[in-house]
PDB file of N, CA and C in Angstrom:
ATOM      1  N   UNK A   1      18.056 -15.398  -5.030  1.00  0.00           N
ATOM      2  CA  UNK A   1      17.044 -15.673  -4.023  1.00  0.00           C
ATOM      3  C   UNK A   1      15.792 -14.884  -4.374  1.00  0.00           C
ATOM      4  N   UNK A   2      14.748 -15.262  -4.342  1.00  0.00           N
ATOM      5  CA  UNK A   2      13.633 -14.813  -4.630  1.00  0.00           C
ATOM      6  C   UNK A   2      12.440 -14.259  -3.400  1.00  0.00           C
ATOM      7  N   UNK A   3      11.866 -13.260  -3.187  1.00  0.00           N
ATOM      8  CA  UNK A   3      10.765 -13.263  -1.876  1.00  0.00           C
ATOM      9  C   UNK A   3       9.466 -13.692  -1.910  1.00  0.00           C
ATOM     10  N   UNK A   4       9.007 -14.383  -1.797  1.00  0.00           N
ATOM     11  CA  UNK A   4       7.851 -15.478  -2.195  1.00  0.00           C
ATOM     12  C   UNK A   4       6.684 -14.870  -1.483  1.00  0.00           C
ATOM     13  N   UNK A   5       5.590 -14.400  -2.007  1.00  0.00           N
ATOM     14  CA  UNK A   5       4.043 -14.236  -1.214  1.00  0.00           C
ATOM     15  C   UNK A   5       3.900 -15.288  -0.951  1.00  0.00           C
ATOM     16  N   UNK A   6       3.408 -15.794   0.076  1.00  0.00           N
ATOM     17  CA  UNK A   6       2.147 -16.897   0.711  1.00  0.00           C
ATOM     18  C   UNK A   6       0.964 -16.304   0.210  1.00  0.00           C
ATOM     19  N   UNK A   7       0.076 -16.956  -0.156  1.00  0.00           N
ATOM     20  CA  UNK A   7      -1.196 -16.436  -0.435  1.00  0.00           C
ATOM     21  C   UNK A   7      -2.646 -17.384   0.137  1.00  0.00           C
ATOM     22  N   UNK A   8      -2.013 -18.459   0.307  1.00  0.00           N
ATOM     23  CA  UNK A   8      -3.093 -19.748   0.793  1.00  0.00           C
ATOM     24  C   UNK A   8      -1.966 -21.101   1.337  1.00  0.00           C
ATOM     25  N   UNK A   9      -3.362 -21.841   2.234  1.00  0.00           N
ATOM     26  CA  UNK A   9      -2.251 -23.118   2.755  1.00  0.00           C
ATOM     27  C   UNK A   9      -3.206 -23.949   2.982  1.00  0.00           C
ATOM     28  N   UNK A  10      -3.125 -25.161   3.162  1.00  0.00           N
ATOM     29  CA  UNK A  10      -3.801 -26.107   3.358  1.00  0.00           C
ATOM     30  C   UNK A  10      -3.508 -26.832   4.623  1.00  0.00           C
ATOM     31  N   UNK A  11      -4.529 -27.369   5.409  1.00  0.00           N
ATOM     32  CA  UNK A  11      -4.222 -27.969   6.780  1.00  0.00           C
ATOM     33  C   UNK A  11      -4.554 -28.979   6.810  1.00  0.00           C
ATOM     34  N   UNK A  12      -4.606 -29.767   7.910  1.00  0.00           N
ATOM     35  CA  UNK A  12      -5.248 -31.516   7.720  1.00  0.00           C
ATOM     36  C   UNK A  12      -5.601 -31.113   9.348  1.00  0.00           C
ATOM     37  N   UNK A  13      -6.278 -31.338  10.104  1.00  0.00           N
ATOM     38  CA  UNK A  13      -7.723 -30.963   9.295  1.00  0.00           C
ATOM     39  C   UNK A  13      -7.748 -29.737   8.843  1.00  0.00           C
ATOM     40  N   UNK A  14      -8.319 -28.825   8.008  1.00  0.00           N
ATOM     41  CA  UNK A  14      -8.541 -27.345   7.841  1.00  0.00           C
ATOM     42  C   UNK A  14      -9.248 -26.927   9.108  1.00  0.00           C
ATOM     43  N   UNK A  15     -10.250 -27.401   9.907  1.00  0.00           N
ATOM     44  CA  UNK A  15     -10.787 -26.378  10.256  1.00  0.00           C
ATOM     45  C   UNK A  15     -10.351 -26.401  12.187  1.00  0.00           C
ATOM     46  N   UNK A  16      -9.167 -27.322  11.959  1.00  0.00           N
ATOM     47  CA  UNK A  16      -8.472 -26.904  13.880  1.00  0.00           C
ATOM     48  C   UNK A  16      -7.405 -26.667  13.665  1.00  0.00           C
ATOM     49  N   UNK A  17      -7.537 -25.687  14.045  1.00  0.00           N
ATOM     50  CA  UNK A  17      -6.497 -24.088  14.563  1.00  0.00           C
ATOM     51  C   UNK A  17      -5.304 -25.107  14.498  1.00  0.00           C
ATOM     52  N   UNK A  18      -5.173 -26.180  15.445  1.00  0.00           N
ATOM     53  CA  UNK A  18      -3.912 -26.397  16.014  1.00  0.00           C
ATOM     54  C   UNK A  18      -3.086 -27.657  15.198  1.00  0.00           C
ATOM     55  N   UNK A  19      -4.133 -27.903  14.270  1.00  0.00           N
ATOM     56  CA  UNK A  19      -2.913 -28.489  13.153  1.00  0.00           C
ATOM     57  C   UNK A  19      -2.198 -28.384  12.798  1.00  0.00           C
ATOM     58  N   UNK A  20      -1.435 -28.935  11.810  1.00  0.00           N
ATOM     59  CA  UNK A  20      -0.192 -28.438  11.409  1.00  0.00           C
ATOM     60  C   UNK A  20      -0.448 -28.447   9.835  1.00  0.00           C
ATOM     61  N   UNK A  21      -0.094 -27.090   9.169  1.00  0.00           N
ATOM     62  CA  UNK A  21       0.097 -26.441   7.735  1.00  0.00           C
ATOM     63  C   UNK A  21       0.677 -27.783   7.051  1.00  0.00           C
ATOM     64  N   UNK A  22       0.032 -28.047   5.768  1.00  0.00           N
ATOM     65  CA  UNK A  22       0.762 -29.278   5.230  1.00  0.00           C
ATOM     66  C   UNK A  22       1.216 -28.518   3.942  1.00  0.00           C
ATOM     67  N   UNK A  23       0.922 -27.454   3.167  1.00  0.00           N
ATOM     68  CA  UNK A  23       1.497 -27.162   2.022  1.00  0.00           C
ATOM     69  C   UNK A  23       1.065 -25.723   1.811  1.00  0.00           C
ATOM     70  N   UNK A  24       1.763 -24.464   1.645  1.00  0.00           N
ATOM     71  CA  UNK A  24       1.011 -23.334   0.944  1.00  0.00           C
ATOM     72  C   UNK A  24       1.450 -22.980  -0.048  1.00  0.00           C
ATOM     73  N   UNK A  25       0.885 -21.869  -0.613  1.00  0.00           N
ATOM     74  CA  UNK A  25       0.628 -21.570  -1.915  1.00  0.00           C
ATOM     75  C   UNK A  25       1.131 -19.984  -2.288  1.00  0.00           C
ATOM     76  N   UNK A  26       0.862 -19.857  -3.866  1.00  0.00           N
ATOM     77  CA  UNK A  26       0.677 -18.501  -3.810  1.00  0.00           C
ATOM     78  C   UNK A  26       0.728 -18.376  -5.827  1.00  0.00           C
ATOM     79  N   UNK A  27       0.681 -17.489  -6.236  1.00  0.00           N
ATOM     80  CA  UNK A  27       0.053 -17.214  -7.898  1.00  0.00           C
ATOM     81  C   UNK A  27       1.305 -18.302  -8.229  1.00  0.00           C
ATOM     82  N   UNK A  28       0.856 -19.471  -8.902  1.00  0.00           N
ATOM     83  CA  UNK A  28       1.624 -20.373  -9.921  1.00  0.00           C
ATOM     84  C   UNK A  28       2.057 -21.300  -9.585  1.00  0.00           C
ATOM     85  N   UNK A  29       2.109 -21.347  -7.576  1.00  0.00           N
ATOM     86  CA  UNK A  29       3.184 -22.547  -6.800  1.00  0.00           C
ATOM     87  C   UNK A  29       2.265 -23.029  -5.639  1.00  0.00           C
ATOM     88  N   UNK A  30       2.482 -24.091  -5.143  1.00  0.00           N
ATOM     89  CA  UNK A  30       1.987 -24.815  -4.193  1.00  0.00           C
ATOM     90  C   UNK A  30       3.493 -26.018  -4.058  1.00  0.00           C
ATOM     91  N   UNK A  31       3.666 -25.700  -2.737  1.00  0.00           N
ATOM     92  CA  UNK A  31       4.923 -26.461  -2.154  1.00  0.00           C
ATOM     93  C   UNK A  31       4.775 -27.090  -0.779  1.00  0.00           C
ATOM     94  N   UNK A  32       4.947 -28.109  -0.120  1.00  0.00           N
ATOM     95  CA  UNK A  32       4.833 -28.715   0.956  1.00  0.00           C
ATOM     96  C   UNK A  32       5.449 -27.460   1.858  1.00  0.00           C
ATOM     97  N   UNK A  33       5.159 -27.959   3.265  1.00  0.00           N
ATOM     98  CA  UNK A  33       6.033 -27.039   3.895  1.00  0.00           C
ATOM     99  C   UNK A  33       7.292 -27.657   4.358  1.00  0.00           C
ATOM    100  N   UNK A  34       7.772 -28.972   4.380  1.00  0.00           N
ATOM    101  CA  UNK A  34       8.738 -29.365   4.137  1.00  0.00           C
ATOM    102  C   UNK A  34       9.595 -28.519   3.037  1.00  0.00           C
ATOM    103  N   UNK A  35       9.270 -28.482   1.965  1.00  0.00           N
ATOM    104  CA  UNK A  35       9.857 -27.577   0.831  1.00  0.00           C
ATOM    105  C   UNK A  35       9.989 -26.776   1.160  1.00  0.00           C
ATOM    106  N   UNK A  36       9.095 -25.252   2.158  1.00  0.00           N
ATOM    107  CA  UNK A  36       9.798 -24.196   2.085  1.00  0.00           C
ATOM    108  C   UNK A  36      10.465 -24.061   3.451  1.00  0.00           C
ATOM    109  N   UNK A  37      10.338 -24.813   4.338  1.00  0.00           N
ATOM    110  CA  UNK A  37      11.642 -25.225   5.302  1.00  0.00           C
ATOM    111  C   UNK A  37      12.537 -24.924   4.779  1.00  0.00           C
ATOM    112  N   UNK A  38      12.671 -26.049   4.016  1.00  0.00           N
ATOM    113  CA  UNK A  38      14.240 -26.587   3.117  1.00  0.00           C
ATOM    114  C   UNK A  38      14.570 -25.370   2.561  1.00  0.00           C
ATOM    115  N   UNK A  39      13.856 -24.463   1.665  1.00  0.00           N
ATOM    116  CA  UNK A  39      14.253 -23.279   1.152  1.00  0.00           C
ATOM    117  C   UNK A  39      14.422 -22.418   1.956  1.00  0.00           C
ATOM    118  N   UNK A  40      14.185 -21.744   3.042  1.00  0.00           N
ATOM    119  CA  UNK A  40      14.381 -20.810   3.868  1.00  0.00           C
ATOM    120  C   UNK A  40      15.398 -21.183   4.539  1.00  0.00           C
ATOM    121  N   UNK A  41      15.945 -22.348   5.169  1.00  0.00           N
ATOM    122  CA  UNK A  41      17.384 -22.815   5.792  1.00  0.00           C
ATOM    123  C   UNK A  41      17.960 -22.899   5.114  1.00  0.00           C
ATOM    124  N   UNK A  42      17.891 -23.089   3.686  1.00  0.00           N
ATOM    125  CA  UNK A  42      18.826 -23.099   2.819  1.00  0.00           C
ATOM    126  C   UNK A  42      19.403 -21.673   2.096  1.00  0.00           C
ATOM    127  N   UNK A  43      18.269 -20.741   2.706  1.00  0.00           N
ATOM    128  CA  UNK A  43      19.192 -19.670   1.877  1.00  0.00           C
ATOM    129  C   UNK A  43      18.080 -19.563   0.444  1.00  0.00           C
ATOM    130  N   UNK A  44      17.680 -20.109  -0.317  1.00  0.00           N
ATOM    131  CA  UNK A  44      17.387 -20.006  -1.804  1.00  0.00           C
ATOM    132  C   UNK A  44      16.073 -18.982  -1.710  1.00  0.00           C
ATOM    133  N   UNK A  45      15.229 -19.122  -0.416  1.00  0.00           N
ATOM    134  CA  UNK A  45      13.896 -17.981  -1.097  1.00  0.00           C
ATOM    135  C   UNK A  45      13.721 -17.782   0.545  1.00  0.00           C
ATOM    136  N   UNK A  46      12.885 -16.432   0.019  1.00  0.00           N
ATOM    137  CA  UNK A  46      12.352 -16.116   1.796  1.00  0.00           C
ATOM    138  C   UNK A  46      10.814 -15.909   1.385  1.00  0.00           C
ATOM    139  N   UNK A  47       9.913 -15.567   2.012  1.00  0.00           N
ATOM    140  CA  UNK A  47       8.898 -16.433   2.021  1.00  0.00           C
ATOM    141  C   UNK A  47       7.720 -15.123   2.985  1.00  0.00           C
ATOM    142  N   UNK A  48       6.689 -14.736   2.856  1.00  0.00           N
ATOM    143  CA  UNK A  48       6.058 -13.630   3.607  1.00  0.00           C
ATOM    144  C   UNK A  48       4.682 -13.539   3.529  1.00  0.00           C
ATOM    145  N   UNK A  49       3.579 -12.826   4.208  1.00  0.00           N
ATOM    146  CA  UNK A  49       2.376 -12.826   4.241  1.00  0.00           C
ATOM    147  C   UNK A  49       2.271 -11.435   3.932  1.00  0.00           C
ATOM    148  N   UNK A  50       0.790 -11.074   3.282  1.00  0.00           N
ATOM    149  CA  UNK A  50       0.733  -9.494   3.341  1.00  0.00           C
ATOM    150  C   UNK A  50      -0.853  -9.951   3.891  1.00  0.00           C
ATOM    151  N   UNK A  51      -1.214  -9.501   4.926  1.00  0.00           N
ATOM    152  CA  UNK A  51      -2.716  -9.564   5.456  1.00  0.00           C
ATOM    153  C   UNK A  51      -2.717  -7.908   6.209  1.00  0.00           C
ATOM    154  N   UNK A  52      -3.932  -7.571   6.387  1.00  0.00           N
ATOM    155  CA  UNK A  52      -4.375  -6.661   6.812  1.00  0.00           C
ATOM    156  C   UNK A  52      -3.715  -5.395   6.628  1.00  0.00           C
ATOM    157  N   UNK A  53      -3.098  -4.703   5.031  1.00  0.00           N
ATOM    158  CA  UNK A  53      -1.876  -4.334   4.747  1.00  0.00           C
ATOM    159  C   UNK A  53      -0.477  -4.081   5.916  1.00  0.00           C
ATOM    160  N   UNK A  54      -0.246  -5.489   6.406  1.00  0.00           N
ATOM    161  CA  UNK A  54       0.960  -5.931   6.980  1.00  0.00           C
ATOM    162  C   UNK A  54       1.826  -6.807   6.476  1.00  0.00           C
ATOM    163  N   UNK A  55       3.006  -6.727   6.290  1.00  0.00           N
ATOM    164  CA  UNK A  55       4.133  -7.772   6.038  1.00  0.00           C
ATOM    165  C   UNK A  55       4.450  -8.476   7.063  1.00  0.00           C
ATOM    166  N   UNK A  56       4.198  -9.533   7.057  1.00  0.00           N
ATOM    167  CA  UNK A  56       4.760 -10.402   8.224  1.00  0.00           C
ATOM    168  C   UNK A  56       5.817 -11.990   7.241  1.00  0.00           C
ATOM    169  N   UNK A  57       6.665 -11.806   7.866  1.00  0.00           N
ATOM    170  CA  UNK A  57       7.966 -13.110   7.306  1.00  0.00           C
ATOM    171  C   UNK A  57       7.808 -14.026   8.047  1.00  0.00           C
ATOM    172  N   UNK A  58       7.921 -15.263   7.000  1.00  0.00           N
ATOM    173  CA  UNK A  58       7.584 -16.270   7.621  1.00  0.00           C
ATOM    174  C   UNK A  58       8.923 -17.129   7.815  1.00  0.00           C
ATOM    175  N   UNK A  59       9.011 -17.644   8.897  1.00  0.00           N
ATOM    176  CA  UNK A  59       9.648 -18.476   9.434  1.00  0.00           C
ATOM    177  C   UNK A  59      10.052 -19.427   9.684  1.00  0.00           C
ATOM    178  N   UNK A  60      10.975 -20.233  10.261  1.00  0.00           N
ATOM    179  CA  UNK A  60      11.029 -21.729  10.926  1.00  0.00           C
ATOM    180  C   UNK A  60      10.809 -21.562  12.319  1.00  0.00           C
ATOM    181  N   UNK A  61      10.200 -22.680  12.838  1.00  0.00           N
ATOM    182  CA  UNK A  61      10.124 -22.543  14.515  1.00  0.00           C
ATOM    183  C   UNK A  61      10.568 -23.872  14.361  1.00  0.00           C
ATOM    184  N   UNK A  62      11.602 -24.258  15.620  1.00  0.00           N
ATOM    185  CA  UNK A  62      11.685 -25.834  16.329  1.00  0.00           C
ATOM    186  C   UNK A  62      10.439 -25.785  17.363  1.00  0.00           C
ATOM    187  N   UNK A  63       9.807 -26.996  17.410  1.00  0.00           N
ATOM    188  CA  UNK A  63       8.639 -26.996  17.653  1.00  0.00           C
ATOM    189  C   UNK A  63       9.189 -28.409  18.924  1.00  0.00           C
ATOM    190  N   UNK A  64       8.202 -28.310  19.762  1.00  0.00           N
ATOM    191  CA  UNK A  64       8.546 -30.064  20.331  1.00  0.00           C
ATOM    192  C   UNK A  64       8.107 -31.175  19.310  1.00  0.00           C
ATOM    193  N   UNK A  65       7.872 -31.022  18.019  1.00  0.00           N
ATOM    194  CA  UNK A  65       7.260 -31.792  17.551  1.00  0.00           C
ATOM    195  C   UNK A  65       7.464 -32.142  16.206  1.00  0.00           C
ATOM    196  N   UNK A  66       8.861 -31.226  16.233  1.00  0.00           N
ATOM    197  CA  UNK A  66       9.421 -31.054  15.102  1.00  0.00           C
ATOM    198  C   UNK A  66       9.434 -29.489  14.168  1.00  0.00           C
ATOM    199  N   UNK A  67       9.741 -29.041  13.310  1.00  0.00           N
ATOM    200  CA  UNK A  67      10.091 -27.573  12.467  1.00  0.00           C
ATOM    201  C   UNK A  67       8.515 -27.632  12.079  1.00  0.00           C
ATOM    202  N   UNK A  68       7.972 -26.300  12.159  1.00  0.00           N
ATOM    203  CA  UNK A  68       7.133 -25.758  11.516  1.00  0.00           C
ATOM    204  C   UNK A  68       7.110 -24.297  10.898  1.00  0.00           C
ATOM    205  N   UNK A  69       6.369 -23.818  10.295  1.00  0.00           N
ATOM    206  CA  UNK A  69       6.780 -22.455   9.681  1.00  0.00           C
ATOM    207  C   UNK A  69       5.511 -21.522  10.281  1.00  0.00           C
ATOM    208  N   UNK A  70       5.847 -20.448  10.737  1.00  0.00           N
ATOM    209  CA  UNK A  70       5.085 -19.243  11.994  1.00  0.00           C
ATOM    210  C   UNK A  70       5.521 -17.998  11.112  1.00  0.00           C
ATOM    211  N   UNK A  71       4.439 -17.162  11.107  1.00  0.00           N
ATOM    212  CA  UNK A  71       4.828 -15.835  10.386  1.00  0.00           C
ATOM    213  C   UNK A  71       5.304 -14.939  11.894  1.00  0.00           C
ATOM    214  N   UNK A  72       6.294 -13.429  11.405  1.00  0.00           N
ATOM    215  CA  UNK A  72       6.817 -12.810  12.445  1.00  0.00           C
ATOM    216  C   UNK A  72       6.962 -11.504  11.450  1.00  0.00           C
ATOM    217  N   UNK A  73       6.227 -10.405  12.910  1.00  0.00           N
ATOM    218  CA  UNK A  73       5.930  -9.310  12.128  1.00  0.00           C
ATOM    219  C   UNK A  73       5.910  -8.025  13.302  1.00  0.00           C
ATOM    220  N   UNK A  74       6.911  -7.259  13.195  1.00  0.00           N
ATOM    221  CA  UNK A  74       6.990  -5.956  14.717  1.00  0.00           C
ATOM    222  C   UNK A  74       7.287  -6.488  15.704  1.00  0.00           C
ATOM    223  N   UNK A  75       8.063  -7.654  15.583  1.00  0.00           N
ATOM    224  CA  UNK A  75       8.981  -8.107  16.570  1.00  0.00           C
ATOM    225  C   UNK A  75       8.075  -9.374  17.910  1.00  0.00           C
ATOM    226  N   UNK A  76       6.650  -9.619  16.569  1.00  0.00           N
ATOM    227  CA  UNK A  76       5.484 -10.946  17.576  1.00  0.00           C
ATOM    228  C   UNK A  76       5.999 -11.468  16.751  1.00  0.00           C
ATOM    229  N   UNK A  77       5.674 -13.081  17.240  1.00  0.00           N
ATOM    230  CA  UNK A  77       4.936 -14.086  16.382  1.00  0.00           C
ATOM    231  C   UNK A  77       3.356 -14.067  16.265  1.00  0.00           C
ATOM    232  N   UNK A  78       2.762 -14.163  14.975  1.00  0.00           N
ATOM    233  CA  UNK A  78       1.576 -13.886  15.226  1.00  0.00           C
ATOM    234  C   UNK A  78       0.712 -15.201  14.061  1.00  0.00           C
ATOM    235  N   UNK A  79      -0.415 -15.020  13.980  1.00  0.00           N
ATOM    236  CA  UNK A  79      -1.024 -16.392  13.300  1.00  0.00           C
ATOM    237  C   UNK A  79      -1.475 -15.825  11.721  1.00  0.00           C
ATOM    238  N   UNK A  80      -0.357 -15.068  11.368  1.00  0.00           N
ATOM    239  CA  UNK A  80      -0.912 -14.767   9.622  1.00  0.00           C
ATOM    240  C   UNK A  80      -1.363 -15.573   9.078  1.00  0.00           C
ATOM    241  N   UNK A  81      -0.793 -16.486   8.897  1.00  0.00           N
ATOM    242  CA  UNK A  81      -0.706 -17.696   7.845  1.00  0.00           C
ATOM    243  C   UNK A  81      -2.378 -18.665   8.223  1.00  0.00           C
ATOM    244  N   UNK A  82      -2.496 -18.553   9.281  1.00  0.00           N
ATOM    245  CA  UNK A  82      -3.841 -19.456   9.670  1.00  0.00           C
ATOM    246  C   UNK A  82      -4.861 -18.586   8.847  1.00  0.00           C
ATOM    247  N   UNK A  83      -4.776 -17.369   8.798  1.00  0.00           N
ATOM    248  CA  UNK A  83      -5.609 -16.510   8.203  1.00  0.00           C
ATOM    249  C   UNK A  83      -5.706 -15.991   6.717  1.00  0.00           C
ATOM    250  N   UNK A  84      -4.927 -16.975   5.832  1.00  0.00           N
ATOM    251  CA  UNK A  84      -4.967 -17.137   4.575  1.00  0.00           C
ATOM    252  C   UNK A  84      -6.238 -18.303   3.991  1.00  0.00           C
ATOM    253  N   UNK A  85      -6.515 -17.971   2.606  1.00  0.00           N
ATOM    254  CA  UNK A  85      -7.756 -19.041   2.397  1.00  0.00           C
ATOM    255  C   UNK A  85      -7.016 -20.310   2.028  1.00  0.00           C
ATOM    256  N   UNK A  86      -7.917 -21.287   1.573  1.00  0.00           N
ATOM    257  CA  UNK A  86      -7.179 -22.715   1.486  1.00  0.00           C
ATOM    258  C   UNK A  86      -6.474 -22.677   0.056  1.00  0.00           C
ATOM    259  N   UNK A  87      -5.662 -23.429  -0.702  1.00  0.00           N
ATOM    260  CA  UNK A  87      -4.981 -23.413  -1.549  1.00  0.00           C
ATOM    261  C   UNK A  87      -5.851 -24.684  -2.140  1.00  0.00           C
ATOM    262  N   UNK A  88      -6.377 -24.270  -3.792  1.00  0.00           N
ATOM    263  CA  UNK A  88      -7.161 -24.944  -4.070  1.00  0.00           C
ATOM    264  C   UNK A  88      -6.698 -25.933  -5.546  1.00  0.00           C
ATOM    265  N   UNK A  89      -5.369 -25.378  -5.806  1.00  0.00           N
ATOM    266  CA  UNK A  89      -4.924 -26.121  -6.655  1.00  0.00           C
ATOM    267  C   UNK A  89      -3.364 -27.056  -6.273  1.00  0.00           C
TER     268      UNK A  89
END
């Protein structure tokens, strides 16, 4: 199992908050977030933010709207991941 930086993500639209993450990134990888769903329930990689020198792990949430992935860090959920730049490759 491997621990994966997030480093960037891409949204549809990018610039409302309340979209939903369609793929992030990080040095060499860009994966749907379907993909790192699948990897984090599965066990194979775990997955994390480092912003404001904080570690925050990122997650699955059941959503009403279906699974999405939420970073969690000192026992919040908090919006790391919105606060990464866009993933440009």
């Amino acid at each position: 199992m491997a621990d994966v930086q997030v480093q960037c993500i891409n949204k549809d639209p990018r610039d409302n908050r309340h979209e939903g993450i369609t793929h992030l990134g990080g040095t060499g990888w860009k994966w749907t977030r379907t993909q790192v769903i699948q990897s984090i329930e599965s066990g194979s990689n775990t997955f994390f933010t480092f912003v404001n020198s904080k570690r925050a792990e990122v997650a699955v949430v059941d959503g009403p709207s279906g699974k999405y992935v939420r970073t969690h860090a000192d026992g919040y959920w908090n919006d790391n991941l919105l606060a990464l730049m866009e993933c440009v490759a």
